[in-house]
Protein backbone atom coordinates (compact mmCIF):
# COMPACT_ATOMS: atom_id res chain seq x y z
CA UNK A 1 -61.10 -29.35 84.54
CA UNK A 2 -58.09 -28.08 82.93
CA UNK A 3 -55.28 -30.22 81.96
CA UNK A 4 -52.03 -29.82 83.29
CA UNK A 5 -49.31 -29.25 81.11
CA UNK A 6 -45.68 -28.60 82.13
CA UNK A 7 -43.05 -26.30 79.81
CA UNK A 8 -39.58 -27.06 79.32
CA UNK A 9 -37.29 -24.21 77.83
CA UNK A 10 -36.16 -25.12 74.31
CA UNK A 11 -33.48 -23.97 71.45
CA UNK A 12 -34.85 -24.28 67.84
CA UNK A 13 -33.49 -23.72 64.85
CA UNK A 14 -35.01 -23.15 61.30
CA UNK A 15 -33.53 -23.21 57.91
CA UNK A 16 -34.04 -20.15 55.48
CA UNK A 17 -33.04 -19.03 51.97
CA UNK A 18 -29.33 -18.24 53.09
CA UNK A 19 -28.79 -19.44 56.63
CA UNK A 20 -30.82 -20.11 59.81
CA UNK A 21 -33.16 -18.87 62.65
CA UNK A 22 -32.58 -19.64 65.85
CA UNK A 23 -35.16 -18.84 68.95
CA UNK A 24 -35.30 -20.17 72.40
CA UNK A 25 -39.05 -20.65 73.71
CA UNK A 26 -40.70 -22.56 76.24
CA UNK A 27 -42.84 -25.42 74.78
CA UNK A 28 -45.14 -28.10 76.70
CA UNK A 29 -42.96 -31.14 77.68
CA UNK A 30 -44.33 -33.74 75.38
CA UNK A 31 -42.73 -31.80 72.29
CA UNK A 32 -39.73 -31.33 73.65
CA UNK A 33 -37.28 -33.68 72.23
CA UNK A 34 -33.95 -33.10 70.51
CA UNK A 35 -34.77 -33.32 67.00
CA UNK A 36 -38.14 -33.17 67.01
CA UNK A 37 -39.71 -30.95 63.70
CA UNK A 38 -42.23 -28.39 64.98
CA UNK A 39 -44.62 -25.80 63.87
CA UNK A 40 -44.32 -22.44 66.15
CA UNK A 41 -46.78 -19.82 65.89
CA UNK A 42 -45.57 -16.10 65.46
CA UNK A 43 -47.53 -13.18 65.98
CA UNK A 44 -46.83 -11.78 62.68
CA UNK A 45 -47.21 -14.58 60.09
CA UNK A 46 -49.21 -17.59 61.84
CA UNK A 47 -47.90 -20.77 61.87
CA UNK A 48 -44.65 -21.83 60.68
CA UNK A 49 -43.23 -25.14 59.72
CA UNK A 50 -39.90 -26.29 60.19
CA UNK A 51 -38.37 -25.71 63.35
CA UNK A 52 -35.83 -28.13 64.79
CA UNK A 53 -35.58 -28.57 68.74
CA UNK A 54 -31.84 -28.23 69.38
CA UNK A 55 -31.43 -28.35 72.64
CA UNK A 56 -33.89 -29.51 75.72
CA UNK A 57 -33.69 -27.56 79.39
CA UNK A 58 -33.81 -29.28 82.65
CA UNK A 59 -36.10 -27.06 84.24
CA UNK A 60 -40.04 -27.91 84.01
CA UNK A 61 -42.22 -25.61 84.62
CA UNK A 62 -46.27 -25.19 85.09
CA UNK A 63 -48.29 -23.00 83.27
CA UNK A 64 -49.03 -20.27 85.48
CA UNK A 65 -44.72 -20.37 86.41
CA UNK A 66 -43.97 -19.38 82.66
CA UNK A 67 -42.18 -15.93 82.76
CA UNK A 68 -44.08 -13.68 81.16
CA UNK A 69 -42.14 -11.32 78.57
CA UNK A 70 -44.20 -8.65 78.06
CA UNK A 71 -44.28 -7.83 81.65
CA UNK A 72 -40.71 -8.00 81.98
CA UNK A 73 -40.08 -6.05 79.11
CA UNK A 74 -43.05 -2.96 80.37
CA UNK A 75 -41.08 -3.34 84.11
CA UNK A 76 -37.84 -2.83 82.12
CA UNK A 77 -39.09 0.60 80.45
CA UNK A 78 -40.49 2.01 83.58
CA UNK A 79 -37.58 1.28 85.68
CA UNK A 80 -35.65 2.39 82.95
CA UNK A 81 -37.08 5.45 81.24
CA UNK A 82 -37.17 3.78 77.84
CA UNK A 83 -41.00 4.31 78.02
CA UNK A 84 -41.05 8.16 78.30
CA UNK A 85 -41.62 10.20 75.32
CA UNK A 86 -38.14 11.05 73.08
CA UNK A 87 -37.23 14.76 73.06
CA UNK A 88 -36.32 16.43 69.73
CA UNK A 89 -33.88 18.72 69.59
């Protein structure tokens, strides 16, 4: 039996040589709490320390509600054009 877990929409920040990061995510409910310290996975470099919620939504959400991104962004394209090939001139 899976578990249950319900996502709340979150802004974190992260301190680097210079400035900050900020990013907006949804996380599962139990980690999001203003001023919690979290570790976020990104696709690129794996795991990374350090980020500070900053702000907690009031919408939960189940898992299978989540928006999914990569769909919206491939719906964008086609509905756009973005995804056909570039001419050269």
């Amino acid at each position: 039996m899976s578990r249950n877990v319900k996502y709340v929409q979150c802004a974190m920040r992260r301190r680097i040589t210079g400035g900050s990061v900020q990013t907006t995510s949804y996380i599962p409910q139990e980690f999001a709490k203003v001023g919690r310290v979290l570790r976020l996975r990104d696709d690129k470099v794996g795991w990374v320390d350090g980020w500070v919620v900053e702000c907690v939504g009031d919408l939960i959400v189940e898992d299978d509600q989540l928006p999914d991104s990569h769909k919206a962004i491939k719906n964008h394209r086609k509905s756009t054009g973005d995804s056909s090939p570039r001419l050269h001139a």
